[in-house]
C-alpha atoms as a PDB file:
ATOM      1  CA  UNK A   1      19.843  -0.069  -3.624  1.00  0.00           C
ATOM      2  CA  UNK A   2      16.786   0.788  -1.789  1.00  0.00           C
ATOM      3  CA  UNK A   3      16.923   2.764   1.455  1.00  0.00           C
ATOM      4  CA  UNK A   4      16.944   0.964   4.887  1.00  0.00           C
ATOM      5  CA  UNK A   5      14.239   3.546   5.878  1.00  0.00           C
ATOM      6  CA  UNK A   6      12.016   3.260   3.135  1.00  0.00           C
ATOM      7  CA  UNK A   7      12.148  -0.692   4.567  1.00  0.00           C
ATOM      8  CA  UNK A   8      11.703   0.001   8.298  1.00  0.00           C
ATOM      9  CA  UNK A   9       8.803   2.533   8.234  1.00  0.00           C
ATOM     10  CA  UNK A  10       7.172   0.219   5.018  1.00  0.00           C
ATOM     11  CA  UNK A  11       7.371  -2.637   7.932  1.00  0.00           C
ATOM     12  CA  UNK A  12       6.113  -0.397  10.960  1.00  0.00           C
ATOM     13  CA  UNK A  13       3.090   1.193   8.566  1.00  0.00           C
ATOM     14  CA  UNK A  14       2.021  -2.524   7.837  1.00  0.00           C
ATOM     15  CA  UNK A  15       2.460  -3.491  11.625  1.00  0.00           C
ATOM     16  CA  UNK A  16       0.388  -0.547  12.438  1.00  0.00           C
ATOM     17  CA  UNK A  17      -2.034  -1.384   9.971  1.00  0.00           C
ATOM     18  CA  UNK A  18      -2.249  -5.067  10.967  1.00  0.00           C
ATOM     19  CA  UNK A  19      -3.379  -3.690  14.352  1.00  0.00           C
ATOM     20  CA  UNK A  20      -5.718  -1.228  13.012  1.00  0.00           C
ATOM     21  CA  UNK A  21      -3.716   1.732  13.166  1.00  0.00           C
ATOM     22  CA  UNK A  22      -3.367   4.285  10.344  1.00  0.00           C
ATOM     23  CA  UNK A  23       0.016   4.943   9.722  1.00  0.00           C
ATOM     24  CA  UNK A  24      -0.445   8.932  11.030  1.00  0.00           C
ATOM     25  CA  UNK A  25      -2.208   7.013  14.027  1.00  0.00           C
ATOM     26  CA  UNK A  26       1.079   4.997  15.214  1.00  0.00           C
ATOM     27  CA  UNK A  27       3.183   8.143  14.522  1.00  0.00           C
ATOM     28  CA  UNK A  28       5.012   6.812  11.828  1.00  0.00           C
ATOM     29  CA  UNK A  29       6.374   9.699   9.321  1.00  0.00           C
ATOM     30  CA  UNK A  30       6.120   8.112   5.895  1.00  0.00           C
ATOM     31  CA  UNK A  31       5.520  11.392   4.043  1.00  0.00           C
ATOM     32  CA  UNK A  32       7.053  14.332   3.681  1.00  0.00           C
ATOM     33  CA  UNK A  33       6.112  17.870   3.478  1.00  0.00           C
ATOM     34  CA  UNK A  34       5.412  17.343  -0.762  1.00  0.00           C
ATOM     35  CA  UNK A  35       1.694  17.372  -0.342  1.00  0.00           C
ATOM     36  CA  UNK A  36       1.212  16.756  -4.357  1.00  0.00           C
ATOM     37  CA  UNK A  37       2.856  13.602  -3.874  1.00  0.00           C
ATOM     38  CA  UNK A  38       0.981  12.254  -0.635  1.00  0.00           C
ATOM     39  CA  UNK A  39      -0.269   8.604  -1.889  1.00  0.00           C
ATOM     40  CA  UNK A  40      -2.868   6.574  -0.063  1.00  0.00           C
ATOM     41  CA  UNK A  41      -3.799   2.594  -0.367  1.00  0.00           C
ATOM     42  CA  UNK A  42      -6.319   1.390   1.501  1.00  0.00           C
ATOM     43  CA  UNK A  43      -6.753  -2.781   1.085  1.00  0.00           C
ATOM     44  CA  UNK A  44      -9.919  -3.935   2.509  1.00  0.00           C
ATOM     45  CA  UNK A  45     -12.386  -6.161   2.262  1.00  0.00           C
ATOM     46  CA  UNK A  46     -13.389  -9.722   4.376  1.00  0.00           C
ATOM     47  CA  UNK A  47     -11.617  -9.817   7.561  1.00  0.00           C
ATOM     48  CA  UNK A  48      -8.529 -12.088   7.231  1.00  0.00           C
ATOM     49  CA  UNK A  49      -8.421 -12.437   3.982  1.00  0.00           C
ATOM     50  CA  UNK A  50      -4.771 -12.543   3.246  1.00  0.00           C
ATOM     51  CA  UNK A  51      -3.106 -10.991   0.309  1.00  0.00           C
ATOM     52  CA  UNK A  52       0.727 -10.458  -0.674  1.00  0.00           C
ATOM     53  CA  UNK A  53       1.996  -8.302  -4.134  1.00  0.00           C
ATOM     54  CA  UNK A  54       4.956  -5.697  -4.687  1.00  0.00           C
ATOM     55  CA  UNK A  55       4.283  -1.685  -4.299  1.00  0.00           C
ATOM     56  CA  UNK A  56       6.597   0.375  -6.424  1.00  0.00           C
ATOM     57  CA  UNK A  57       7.349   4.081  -5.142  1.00  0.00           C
ATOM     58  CA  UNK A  58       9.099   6.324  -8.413  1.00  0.00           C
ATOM     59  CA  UNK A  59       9.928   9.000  -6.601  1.00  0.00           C
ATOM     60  CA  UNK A  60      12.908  11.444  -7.505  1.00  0.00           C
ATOM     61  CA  UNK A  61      14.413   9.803  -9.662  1.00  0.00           C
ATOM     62  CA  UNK A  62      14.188   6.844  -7.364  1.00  0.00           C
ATOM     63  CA  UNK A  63      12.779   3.722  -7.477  1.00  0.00           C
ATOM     64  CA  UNK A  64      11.836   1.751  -4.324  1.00  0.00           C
ATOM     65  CA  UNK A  65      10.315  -1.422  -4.446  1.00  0.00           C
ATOM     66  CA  UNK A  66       8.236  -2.978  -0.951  1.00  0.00           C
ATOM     67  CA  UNK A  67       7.154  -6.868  -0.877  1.00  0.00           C
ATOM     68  CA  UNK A  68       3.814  -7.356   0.931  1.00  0.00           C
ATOM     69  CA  UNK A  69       2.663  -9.794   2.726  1.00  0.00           C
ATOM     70  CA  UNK A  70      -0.540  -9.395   4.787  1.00  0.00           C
ATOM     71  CA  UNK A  71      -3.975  -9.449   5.937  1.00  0.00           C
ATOM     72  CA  UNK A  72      -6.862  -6.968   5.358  1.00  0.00           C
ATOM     73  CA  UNK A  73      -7.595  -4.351   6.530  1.00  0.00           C
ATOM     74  CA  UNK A  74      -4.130  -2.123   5.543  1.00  0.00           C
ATOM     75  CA  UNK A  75      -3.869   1.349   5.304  1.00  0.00           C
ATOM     76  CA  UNK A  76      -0.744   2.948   3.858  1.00  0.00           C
ATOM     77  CA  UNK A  77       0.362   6.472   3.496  1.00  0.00           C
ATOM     78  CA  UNK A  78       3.404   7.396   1.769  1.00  0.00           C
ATOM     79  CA  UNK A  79       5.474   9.852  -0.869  1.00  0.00           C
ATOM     80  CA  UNK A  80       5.980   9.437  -3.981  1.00  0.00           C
ATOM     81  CA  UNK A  81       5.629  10.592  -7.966  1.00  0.00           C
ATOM     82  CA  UNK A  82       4.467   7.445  -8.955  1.00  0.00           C
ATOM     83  CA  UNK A  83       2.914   4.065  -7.377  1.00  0.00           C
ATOM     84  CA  UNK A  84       2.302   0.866  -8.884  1.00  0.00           C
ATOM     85  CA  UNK A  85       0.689  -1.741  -6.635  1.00  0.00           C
ATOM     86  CA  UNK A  86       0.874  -5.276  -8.014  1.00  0.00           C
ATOM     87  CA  UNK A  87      -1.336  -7.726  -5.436  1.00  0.00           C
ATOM     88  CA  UNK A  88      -2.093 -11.569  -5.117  1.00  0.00           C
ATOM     89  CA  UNK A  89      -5.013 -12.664  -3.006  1.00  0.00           C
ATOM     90  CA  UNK A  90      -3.535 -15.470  -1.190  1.00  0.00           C
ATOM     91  CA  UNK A  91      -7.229 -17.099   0.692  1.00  0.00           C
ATOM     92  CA  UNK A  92     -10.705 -17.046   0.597  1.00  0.00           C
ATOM     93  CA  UNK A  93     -12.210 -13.781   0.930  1.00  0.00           C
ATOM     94  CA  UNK A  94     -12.585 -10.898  -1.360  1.00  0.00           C
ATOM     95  CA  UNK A  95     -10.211  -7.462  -1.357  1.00  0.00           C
ATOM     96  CA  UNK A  96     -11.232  -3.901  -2.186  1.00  0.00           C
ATOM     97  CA  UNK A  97      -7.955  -1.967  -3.100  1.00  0.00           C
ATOM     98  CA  UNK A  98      -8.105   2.319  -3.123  1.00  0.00           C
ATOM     99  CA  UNK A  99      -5.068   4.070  -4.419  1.00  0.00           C
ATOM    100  CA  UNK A 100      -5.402   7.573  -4.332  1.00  0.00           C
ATOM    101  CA  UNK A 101      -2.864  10.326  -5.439  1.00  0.00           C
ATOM    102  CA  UNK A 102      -3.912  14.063  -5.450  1.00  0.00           C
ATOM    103  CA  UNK A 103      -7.240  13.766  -7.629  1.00  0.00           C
ATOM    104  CA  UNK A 104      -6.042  10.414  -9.305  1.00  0.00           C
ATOM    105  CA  UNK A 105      -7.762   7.307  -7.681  1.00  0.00           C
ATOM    106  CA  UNK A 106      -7.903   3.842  -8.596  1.00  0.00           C
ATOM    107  CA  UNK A 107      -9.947   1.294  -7.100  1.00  0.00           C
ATOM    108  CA  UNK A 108     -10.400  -2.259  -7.753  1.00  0.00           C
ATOM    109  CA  UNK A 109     -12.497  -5.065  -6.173  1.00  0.00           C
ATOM    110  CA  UNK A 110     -11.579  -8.847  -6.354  1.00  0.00           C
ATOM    111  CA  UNK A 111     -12.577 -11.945  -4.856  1.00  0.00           C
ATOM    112  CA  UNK A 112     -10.813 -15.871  -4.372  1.00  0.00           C
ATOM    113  CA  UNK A 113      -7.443 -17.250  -4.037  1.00  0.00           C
ATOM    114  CA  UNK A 114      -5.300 -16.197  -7.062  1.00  0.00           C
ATOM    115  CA  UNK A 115      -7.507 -12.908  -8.165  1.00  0.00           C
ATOM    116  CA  UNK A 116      -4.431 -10.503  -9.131  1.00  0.00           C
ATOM    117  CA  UNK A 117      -4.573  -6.866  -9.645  1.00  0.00           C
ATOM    118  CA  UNK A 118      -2.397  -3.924 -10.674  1.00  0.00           C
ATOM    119  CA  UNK A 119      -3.301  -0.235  -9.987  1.00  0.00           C
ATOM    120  CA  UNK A 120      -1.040   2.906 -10.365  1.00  0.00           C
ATOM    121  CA  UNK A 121      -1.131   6.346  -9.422  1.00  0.00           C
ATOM    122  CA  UNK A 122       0.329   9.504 -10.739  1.00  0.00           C
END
């Protein structure tokens, strides 16, 4: 069973982000005082180009699991051990997708309806 907060602050971050907000910028807490385990995604890429996937947090023994549904640009910070990002481009358009964790960082760039991509971090 997945938190009800991990839902409601996924869903403010990405409301945030949908208005151009970082999630630090709208006040929302997503992270925790574990700086090793700060993660941040950054999807850009063409405005409006709209993109939808699954993010997987591991994270003490935990596993949390957000659907996403969306339009660039998105900015995400949250905690965790582990991400895996799993993403659909949904229109026209191309994406660039950042992961970072500590000095990990993934990046990926992809471009038309139906590209798919999966990044992790550790």
């Amino acid at each position: 069973m997945i938190p009800r907060r991990w839902f409601l602050l996924a869903a403010l971050a990405i409301a945030a982000a949908h208005h151009g907000l970082s999630a630090s910028e709208a006040g929302i807490g997503l992270h925790s005082e574990r700086e090793n385990d700060m993660i941040q995604l950054d999807i850009s890429g063409e405005q409006g180009t709209r993109f939808s996937g699954i993010l997987t947090i591991h994270d003490q023994g935990e596993t949390h699991q957000q659907h996403l549904e969306d339009t660039v640009p998105v900015q995400l910070t949250l905690t965790g051990e582990r991400i895996v990002l799993e993403l659909t481009q949904d229109s026209e358009g191309s994406l660039d997708i950042e992961l970072r964790k500590g000095d990990n960082r993934s990046t990926s760039r992809i471009s038309g309806p139906g590209s798919r991509v999966r990044l992790s971090a550790h």
